[in-house]
PDB file of N, CA and C in Angstrom:
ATOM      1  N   UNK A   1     -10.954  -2.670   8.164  1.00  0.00           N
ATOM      2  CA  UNK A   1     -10.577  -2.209   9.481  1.00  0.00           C
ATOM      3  C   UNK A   1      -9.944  -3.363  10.247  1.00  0.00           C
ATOM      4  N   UNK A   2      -8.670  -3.206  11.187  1.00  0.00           N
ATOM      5  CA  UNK A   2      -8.095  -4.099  11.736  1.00  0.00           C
ATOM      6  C   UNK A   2      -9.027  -4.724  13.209  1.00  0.00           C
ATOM      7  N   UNK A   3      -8.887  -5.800  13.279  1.00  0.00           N
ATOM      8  CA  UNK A   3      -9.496  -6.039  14.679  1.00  0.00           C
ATOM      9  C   UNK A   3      -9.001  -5.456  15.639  1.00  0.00           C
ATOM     10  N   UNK A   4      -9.960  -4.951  16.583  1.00  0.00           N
ATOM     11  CA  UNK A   4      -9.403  -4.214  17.789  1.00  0.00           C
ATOM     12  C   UNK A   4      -8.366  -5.153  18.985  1.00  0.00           C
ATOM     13  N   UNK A   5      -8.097  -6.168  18.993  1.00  0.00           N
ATOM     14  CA  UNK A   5      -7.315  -6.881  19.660  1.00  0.00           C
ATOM     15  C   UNK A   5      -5.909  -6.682  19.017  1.00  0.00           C
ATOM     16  N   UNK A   6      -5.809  -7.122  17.467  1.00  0.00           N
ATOM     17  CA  UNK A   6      -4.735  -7.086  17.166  1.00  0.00           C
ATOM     18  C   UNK A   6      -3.778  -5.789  17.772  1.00  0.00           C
ATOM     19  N   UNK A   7      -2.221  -6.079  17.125  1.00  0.00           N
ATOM     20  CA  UNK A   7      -1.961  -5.063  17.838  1.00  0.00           C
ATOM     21  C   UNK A   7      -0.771  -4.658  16.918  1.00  0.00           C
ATOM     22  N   UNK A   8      -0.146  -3.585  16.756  1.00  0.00           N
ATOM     23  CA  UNK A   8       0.756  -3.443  15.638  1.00  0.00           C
ATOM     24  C   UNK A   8       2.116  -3.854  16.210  1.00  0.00           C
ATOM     25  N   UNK A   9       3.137  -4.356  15.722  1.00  0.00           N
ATOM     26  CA  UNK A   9       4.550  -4.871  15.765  1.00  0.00           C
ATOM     27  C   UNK A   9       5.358  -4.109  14.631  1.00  0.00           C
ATOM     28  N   UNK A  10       6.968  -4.686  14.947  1.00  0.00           N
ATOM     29  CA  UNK A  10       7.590  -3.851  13.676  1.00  0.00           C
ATOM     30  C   UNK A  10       7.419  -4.815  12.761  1.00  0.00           C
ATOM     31  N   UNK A  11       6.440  -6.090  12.500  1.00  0.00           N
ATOM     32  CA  UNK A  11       6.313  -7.006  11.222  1.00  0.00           C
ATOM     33  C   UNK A  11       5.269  -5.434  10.576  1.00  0.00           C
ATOM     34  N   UNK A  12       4.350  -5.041  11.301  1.00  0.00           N
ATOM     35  CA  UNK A  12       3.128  -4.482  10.687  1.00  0.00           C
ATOM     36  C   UNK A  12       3.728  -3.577   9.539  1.00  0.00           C
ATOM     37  N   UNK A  13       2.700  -3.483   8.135  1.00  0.00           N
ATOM     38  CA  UNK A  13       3.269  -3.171   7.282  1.00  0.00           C
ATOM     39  C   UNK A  13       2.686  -1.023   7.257  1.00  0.00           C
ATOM     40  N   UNK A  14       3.384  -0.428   6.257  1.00  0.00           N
ATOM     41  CA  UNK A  14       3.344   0.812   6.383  1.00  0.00           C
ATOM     42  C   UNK A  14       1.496   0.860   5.813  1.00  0.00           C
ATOM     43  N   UNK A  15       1.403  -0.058   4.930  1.00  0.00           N
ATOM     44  CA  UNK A  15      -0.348   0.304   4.297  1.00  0.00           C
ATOM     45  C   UNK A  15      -1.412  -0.255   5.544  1.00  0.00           C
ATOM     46  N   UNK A  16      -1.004  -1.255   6.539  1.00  0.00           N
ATOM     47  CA  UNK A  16      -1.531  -1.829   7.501  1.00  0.00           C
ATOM     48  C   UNK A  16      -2.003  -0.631   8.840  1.00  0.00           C
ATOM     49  N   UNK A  17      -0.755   0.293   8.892  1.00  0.00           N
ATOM     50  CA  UNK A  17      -1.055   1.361   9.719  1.00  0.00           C
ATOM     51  C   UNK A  17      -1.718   2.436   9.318  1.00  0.00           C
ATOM     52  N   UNK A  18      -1.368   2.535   7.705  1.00  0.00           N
ATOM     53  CA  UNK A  18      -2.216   3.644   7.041  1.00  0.00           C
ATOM     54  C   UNK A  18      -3.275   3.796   7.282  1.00  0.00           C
ATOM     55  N   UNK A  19      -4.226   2.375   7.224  1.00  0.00           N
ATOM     56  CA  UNK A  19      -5.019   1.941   7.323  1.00  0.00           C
ATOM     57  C   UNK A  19      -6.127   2.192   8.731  1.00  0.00           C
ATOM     58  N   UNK A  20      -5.314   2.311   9.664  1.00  0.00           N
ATOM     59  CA  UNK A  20      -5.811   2.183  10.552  1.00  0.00           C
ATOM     60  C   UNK A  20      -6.380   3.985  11.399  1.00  0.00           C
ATOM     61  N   UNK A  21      -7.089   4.301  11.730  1.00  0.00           N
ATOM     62  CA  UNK A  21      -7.374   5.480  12.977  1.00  0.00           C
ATOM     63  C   UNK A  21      -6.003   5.947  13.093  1.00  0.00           C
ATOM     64  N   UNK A  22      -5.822   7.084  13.032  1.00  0.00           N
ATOM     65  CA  UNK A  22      -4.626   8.090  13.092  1.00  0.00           C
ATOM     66  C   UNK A  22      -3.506   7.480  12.409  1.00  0.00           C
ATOM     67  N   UNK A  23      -3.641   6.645  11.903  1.00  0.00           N
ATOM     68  CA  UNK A  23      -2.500   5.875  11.625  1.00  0.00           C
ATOM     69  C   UNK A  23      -1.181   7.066  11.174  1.00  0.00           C
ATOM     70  N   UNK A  24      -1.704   7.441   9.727  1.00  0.00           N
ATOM     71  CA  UNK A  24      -1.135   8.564   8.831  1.00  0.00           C
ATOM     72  C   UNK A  24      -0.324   9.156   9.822  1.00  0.00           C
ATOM     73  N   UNK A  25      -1.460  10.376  10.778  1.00  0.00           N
ATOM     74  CA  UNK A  25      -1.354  11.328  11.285  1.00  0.00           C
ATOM     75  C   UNK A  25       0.304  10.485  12.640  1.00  0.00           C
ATOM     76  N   UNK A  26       0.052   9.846  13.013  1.00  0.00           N
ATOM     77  CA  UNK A  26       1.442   9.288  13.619  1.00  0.00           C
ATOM     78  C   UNK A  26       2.635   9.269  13.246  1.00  0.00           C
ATOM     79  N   UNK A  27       2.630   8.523  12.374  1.00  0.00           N
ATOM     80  CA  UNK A  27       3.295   8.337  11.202  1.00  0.00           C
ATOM     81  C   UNK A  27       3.879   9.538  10.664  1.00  0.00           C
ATOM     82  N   UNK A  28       3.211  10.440  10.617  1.00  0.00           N
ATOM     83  CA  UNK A  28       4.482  12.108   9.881  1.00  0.00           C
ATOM     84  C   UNK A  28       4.401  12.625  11.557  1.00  0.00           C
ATOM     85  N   UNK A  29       4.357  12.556  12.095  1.00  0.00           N
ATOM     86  CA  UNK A  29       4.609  12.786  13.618  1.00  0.00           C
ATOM     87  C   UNK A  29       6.184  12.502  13.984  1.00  0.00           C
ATOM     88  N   UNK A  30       5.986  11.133  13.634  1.00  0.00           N
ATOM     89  CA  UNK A  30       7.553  10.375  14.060  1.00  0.00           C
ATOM     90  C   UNK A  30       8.496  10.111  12.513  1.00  0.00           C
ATOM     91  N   UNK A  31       7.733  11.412  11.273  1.00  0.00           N
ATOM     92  CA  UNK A  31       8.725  12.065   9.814  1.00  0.00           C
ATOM     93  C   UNK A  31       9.195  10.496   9.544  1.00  0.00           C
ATOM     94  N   UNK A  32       8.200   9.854   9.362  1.00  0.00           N
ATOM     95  CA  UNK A  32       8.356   8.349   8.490  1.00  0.00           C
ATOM     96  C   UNK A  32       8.066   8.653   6.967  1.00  0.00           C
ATOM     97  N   UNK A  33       9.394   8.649   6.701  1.00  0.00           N
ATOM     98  CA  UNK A  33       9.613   9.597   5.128  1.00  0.00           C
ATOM     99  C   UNK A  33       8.773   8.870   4.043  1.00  0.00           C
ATOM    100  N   UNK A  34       8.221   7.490   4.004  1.00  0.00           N
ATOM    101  CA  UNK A  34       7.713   6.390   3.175  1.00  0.00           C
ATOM    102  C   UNK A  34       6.230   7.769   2.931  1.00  0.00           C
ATOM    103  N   UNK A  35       5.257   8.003   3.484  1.00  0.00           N
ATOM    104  CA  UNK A  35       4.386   8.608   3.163  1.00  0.00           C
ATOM    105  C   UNK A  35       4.210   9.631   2.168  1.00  0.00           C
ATOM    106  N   UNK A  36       5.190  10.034   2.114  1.00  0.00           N
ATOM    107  CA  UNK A  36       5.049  10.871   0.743  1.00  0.00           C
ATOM    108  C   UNK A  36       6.292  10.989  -0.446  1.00  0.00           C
ATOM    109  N   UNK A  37       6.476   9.677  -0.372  1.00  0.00           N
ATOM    110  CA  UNK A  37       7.914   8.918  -1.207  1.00  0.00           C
ATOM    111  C   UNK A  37       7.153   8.312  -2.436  1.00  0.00           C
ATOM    112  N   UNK A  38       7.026   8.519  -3.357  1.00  0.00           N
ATOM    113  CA  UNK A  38       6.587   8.271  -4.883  1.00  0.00           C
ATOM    114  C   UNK A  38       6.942   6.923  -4.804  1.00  0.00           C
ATOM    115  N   UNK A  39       8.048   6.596  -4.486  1.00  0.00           N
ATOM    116  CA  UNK A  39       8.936   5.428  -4.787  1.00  0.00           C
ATOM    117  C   UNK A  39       8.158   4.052  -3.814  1.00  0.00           C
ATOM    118  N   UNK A  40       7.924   4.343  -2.518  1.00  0.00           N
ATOM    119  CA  UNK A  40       7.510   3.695  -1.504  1.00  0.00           C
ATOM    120  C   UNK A  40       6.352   3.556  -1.600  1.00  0.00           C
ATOM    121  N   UNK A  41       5.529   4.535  -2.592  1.00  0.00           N
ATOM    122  CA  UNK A  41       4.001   3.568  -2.774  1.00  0.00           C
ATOM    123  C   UNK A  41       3.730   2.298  -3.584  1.00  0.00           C
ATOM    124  N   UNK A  42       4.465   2.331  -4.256  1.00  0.00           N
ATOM    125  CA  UNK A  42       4.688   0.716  -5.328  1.00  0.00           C
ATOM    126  C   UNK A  42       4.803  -0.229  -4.047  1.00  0.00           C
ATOM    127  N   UNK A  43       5.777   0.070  -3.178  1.00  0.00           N
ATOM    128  CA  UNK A  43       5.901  -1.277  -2.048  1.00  0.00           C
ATOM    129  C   UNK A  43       5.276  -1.368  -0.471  1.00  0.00           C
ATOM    130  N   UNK A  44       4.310  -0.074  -0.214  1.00  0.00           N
ATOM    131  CA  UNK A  44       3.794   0.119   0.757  1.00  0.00           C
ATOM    132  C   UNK A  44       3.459  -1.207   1.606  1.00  0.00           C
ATOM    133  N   UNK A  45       2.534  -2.100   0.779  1.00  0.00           N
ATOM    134  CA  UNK A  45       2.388  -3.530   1.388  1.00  0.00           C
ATOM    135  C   UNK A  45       3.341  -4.363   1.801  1.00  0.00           C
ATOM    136  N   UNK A  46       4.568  -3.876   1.164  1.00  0.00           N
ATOM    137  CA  UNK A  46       5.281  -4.822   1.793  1.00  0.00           C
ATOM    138  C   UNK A  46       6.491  -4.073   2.971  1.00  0.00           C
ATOM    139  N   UNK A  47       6.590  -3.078   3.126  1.00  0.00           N
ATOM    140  CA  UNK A  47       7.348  -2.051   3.841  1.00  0.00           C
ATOM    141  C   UNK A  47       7.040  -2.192   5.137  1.00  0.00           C
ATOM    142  N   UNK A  48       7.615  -2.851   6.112  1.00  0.00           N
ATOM    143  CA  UNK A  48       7.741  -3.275   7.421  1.00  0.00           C
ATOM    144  C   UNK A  48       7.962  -1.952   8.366  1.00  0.00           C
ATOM    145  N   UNK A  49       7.540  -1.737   8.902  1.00  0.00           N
ATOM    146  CA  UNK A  49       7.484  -0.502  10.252  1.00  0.00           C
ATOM    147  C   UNK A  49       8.918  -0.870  11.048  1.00  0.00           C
ATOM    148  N   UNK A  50       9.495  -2.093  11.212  1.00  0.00           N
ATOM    149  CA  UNK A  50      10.676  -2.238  12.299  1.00  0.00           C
ATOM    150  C   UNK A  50      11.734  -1.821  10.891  1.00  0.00           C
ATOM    151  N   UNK A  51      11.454  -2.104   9.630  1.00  0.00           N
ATOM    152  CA  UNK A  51      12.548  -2.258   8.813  1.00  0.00           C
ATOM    153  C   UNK A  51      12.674  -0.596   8.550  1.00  0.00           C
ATOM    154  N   UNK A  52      11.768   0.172   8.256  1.00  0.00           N
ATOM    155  CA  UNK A  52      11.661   1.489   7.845  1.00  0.00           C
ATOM    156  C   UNK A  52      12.296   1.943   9.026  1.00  0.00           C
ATOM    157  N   UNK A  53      12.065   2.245   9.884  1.00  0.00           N
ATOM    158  CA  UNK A  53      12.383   3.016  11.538  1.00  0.00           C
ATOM    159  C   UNK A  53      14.312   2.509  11.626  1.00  0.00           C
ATOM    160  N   UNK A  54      14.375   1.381  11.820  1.00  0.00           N
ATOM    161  CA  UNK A  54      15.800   1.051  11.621  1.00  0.00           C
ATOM    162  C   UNK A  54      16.364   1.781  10.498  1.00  0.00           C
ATOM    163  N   UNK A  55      15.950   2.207   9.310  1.00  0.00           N
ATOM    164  CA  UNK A  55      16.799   2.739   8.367  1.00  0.00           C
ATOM    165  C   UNK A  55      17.022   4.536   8.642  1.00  0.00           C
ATOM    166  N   UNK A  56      15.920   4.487   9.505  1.00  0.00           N
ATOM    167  CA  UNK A  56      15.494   5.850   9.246  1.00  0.00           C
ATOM    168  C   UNK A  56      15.795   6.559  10.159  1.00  0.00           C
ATOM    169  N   UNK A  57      16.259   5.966  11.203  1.00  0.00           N
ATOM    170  CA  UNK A  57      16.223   6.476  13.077  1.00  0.00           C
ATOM    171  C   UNK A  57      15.652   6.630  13.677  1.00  0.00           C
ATOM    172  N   UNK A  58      13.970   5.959  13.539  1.00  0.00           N
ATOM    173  CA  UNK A  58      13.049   6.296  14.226  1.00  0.00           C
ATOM    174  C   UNK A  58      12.711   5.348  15.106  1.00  0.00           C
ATOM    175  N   UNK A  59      12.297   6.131  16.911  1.00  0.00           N
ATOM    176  CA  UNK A  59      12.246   5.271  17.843  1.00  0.00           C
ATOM    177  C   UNK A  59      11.052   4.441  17.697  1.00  0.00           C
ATOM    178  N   UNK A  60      10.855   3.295  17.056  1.00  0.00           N
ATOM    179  CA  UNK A  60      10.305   2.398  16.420  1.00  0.00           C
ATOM    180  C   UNK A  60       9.242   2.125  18.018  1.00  0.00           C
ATOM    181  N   UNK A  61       9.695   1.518  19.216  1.00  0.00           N
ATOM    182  CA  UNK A  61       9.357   1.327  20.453  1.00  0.00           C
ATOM    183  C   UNK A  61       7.685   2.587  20.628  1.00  0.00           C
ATOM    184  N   UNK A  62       8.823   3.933  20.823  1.00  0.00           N
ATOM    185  CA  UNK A  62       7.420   4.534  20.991  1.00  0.00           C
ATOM    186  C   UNK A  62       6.511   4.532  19.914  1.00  0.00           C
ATOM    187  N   UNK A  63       6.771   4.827  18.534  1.00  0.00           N
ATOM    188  CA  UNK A  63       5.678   5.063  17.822  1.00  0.00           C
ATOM    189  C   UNK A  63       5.021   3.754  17.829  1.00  0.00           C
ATOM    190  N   UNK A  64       5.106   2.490  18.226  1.00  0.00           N
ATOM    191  CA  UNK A  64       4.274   1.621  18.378  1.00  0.00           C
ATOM    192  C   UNK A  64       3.298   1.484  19.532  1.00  0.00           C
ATOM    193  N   UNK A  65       4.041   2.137  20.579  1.00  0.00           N
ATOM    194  CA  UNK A  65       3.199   2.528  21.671  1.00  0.00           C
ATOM    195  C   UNK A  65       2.159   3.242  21.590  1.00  0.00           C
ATOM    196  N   UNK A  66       2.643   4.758  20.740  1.00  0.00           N
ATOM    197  CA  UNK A  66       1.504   5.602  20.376  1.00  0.00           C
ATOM    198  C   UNK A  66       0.258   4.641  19.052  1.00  0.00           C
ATOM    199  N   UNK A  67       0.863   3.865  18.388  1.00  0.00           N
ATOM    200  CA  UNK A  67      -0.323   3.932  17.575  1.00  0.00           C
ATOM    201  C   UNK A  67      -0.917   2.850  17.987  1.00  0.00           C
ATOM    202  N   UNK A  68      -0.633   1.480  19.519  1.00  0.00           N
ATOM    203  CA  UNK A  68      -1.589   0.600  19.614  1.00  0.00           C
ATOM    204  C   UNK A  68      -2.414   1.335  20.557  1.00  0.00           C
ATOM    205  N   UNK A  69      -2.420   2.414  21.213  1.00  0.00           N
ATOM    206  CA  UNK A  69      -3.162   2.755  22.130  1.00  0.00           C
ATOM    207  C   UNK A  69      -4.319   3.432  21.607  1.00  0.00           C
ATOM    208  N   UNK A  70      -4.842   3.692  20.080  1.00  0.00           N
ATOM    209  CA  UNK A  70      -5.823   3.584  19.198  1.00  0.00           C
ATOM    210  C   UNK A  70      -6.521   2.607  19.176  1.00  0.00           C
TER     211      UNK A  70
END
């Protein structure tokens, strides 16, 4: 479990949020296609939240909003 201070950024990785309280459930909220990508579980650990959202069009800003307020 992450410390409750920390706080997620677009460094934070896609298994880092998985990880966390609603994380998932956010995450197909804002159709972050990595979650059920065969391909993207081999690199989950290393799959950056600012890098995914930039590829993907996702407003990277809010969904970080929504998932530090967990």
């Amino acid at each position: 479990m992450r410390d409750k201070k920390k706080k997620f950024s677009e460094k934070s990785t896609i298994e880092e949020i998985m990880k966390s309280k609603n994380g998932i459930k956010i995450l197909m909220k804002y159709s972050v296609p990595c979650i059920g990508c065969p391909l993207a579980s081999f690199e989950i650990s290393k799959l950056k939240i600012g890098e995914v959202a930039k590829i993907y069009g996702i407003d990277v800003k809010n969904l970080l909003k929504e998932l530090n307020k967990n």
